[in-house]
C-alpha atoms as a PDB file:
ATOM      1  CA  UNK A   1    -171.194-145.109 -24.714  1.00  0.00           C
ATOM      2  CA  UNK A   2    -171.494-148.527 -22.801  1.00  0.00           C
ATOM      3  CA  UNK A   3    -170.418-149.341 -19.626  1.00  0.00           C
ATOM      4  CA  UNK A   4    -169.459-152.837 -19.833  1.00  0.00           C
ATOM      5  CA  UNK A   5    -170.021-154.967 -16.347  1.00  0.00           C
ATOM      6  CA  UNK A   6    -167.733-158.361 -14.920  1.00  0.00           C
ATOM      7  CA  UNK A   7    -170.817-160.344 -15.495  1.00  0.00           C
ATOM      8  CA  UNK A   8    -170.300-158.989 -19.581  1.00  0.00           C
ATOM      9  CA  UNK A   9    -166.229-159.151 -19.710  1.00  0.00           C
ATOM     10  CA  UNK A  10    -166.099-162.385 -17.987  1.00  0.00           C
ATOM     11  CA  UNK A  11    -168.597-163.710 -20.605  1.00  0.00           C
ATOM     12  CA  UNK A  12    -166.471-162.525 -23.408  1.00  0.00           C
ATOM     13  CA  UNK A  13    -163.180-164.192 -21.758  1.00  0.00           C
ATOM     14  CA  UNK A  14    -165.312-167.294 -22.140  1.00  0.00           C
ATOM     15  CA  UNK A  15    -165.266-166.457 -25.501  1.00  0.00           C
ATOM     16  CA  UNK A  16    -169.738-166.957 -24.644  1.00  0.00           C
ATOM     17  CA  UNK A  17    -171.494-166.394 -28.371  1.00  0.00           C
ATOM     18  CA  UNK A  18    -174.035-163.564 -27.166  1.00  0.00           C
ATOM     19  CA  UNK A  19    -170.949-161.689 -25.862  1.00  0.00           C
ATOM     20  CA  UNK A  20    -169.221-161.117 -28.605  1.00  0.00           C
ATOM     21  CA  UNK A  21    -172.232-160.772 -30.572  1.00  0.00           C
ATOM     22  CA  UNK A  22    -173.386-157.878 -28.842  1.00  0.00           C
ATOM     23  CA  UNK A  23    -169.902-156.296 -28.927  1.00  0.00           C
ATOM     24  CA  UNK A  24    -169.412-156.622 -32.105  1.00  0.00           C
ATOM     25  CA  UNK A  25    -173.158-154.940 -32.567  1.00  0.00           C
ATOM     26  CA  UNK A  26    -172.000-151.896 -30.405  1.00  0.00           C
ATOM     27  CA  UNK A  27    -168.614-151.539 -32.273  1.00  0.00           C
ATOM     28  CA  UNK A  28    -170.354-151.506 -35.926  1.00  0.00           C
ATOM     29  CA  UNK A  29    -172.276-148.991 -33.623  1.00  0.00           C
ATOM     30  CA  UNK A  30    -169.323-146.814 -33.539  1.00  0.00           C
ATOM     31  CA  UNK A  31    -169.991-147.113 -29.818  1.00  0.00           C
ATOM     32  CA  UNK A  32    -167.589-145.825 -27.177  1.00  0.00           C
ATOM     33  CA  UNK A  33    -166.832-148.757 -24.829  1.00  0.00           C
ATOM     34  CA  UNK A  34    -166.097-148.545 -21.008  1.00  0.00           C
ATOM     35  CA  UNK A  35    -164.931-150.172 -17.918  1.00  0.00           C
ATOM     36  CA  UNK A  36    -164.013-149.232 -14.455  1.00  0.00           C
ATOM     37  CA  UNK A  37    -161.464-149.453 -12.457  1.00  0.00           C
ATOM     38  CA  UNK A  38    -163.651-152.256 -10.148  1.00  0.00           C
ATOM     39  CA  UNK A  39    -164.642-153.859 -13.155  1.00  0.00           C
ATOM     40  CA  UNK A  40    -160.947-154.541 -13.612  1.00  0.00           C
ATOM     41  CA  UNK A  41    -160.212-155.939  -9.861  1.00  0.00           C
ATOM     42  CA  UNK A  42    -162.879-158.285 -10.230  1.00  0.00           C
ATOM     43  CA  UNK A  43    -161.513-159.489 -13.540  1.00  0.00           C
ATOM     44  CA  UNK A  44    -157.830-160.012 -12.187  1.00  0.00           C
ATOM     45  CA  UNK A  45    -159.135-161.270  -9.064  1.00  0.00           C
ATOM     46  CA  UNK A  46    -160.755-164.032 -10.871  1.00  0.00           C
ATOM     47  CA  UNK A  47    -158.124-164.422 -13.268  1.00  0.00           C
ATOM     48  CA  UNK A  48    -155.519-164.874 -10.195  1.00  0.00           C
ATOM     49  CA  UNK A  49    -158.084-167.642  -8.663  1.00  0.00           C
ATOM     50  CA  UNK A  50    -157.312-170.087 -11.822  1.00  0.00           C
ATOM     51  CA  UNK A  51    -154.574-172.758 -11.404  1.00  0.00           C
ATOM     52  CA  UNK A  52    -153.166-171.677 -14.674  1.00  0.00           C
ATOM     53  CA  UNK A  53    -153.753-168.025 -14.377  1.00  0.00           C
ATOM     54  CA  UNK A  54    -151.339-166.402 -16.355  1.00  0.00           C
ATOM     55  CA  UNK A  55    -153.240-166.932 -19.629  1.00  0.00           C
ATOM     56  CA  UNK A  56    -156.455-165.156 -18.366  1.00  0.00           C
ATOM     57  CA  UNK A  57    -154.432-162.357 -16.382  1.00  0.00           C
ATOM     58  CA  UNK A  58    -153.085-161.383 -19.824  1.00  0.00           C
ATOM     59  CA  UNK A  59    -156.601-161.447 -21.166  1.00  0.00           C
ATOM     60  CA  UNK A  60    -158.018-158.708 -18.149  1.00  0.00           C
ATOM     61  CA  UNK A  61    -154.512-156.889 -19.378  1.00  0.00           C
ATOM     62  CA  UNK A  62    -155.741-156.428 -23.160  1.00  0.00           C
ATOM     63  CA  UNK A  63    -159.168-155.220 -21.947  1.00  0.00           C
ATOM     64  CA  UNK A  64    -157.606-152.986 -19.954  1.00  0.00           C
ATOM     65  CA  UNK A  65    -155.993-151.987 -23.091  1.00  0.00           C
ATOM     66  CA  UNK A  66    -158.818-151.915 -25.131  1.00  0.00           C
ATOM     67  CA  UNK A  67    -161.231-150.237 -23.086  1.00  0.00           C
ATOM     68  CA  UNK A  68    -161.906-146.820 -21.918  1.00  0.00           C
ATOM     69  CA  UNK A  69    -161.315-147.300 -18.454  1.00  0.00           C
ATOM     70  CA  UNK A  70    -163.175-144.856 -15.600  1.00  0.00           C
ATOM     71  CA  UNK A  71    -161.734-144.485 -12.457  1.00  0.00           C
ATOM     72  CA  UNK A  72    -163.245-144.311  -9.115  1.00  0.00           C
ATOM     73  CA  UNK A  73    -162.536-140.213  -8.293  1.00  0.00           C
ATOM     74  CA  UNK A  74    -164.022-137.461  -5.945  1.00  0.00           C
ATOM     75  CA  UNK A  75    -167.008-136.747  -8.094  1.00  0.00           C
ATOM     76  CA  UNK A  76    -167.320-140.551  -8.381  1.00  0.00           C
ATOM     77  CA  UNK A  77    -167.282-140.651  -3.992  1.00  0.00           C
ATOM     78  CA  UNK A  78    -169.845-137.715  -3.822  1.00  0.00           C
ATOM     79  CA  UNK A  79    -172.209-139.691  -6.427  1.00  0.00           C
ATOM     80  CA  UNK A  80    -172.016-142.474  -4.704  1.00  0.00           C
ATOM     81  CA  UNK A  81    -172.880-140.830  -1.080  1.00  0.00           C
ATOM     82  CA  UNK A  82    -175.861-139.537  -2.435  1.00  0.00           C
ATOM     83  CA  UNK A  83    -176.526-143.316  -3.812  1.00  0.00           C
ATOM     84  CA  UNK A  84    -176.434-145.033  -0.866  1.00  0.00           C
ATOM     85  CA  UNK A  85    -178.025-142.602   1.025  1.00  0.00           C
ATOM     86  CA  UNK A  86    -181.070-142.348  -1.263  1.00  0.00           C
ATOM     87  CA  UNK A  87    -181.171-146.299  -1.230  1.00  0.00           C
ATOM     88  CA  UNK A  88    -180.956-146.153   2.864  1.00  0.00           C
ATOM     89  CA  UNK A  89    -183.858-144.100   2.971  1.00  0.00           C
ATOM     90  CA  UNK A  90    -185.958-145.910   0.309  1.00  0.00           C
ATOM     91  CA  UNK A  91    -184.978-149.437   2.079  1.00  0.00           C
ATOM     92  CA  UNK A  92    -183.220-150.874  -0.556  1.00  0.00           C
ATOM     93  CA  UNK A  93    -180.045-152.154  -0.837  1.00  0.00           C
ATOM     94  CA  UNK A  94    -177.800-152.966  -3.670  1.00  0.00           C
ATOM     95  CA  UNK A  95    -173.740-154.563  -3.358  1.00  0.00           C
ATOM     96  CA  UNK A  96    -171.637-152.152  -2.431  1.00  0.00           C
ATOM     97  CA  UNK A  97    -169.093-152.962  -5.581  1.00  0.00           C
ATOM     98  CA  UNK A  98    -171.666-152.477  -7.517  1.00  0.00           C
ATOM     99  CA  UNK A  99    -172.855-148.919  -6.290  1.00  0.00           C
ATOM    100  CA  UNK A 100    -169.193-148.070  -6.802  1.00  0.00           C
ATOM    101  CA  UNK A 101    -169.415-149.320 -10.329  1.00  0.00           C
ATOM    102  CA  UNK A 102    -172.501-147.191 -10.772  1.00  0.00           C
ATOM    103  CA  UNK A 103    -171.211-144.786  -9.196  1.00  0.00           C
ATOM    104  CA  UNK A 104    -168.196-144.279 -11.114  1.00  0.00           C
ATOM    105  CA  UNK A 105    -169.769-144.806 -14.505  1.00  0.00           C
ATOM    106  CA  UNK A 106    -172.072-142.259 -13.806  1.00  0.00           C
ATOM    107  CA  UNK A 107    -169.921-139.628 -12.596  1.00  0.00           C
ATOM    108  CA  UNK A 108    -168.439-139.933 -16.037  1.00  0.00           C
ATOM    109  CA  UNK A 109    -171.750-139.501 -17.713  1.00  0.00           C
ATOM    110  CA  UNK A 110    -172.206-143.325 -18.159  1.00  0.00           C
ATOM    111  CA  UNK A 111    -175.945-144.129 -17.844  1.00  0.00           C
ATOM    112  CA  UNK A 112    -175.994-147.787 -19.752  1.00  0.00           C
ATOM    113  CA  UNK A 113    -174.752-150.968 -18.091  1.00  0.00           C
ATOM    114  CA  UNK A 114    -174.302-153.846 -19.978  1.00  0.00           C
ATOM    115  CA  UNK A 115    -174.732-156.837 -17.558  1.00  0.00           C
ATOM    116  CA  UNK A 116    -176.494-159.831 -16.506  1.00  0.00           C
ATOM    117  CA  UNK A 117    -176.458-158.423 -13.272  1.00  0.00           C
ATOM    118  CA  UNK A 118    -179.980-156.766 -13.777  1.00  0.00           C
ATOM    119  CA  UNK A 119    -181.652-157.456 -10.074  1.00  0.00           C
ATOM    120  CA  UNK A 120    -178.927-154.895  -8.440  1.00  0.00           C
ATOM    121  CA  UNK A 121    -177.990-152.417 -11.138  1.00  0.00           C
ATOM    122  CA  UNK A 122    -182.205-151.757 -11.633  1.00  0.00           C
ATOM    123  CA  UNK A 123    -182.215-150.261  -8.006  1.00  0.00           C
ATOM    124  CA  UNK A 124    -179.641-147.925  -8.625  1.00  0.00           C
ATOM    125  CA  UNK A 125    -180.982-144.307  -9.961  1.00  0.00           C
ATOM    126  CA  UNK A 126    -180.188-142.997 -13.180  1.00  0.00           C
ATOM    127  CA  UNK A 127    -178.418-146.374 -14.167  1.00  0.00           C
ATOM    128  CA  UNK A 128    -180.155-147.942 -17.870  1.00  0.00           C
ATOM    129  CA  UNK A 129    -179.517-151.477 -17.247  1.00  0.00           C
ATOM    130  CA  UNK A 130    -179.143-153.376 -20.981  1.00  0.00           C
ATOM    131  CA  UNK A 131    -179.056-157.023 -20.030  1.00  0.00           C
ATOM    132  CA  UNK A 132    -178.210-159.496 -22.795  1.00  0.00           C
END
C-alpha cells in the first residue's frame, strides 16, 4: 500500500516525469494505491482556483476514481488525538491537514506517504515518509 500525498497527485496532474515514473514503478509493484478524503479537498480546492477549472476538476474526479480513497472516521479522530497530543508534549508541531492526513491513513493501516512534503510528515509517529 501507498498513501499518495497533494504534493504527489498535484505533481502527476502536471503530468511532472518523476510522478508518473514512480507510479508506474508501484503499479508494476502490484501496489495498492491510496488517498484521503483531505487529499481530495486540497486537489479540488486547487482545481476550483484555476481560471479554466473545469478541465483539472475532472482530473481530481478520475483520481477519485482511481484511487482507494480513506476517509477521515472515529478511529481516524482517536488516532489523531493521541497525535497531536504526543506532538504537544514533545514541542513539535506539524499542519494540522496534515496530521489529519496521517491520521487517517494510519487508522487504515497506511504507514507510507508518498510526498515531497518530508519536513512535516517526518514528525508524525509511525508515518514512513517516501519522498521522490
Amino acid at each position: 500500500m501507498a498513501l499518495l500525498d497533494t504534493t504527489f497527485l498535484s505533481d502527476l496532474l502536471r503530468e511532472k516525469r518523476e510522478a508518473i515514473d514512480l507510479l508506474e514503478q508501484l503499479r508494476s509493484e502490484g501496489r495498492k494505491l491510496t488517498t484521503t478524503t483531505l487529499n481530495l479537498a486540497e486537489l479540488y480546492s486547487g482545481a476550483y482556483r484555476l481560471a479554466e477549472s473545469a478541465g483539472r476538476v475532472h482530473a481530481v474526479e478520475q483520481f477519485a476514481e482511481a484511487l482507494v480513497l480513506l476517509d477521515f472516521d472515529v478511529r481516524s479522530a482517536k488516532v489523531f488525538g493521541e497525535l497531536e497530543a504526543y506532538l504537544t508534549r514533545e514541542g513539535k508541531s506539524v499542519p494540522v491537514k496534515d496530521l489529519l492526513i496521517a491520521s487517517t491513513g494510519l487508522s487504515h493501516g497506511e504507514h507510507v506517504v508518498l510526498t515531497r512534503n518530508r519536513k512535516d510528515f517526518e514528525r508524525i509517529p509511525g508515518i514512513e515518509v517516501r519522498p521522490y
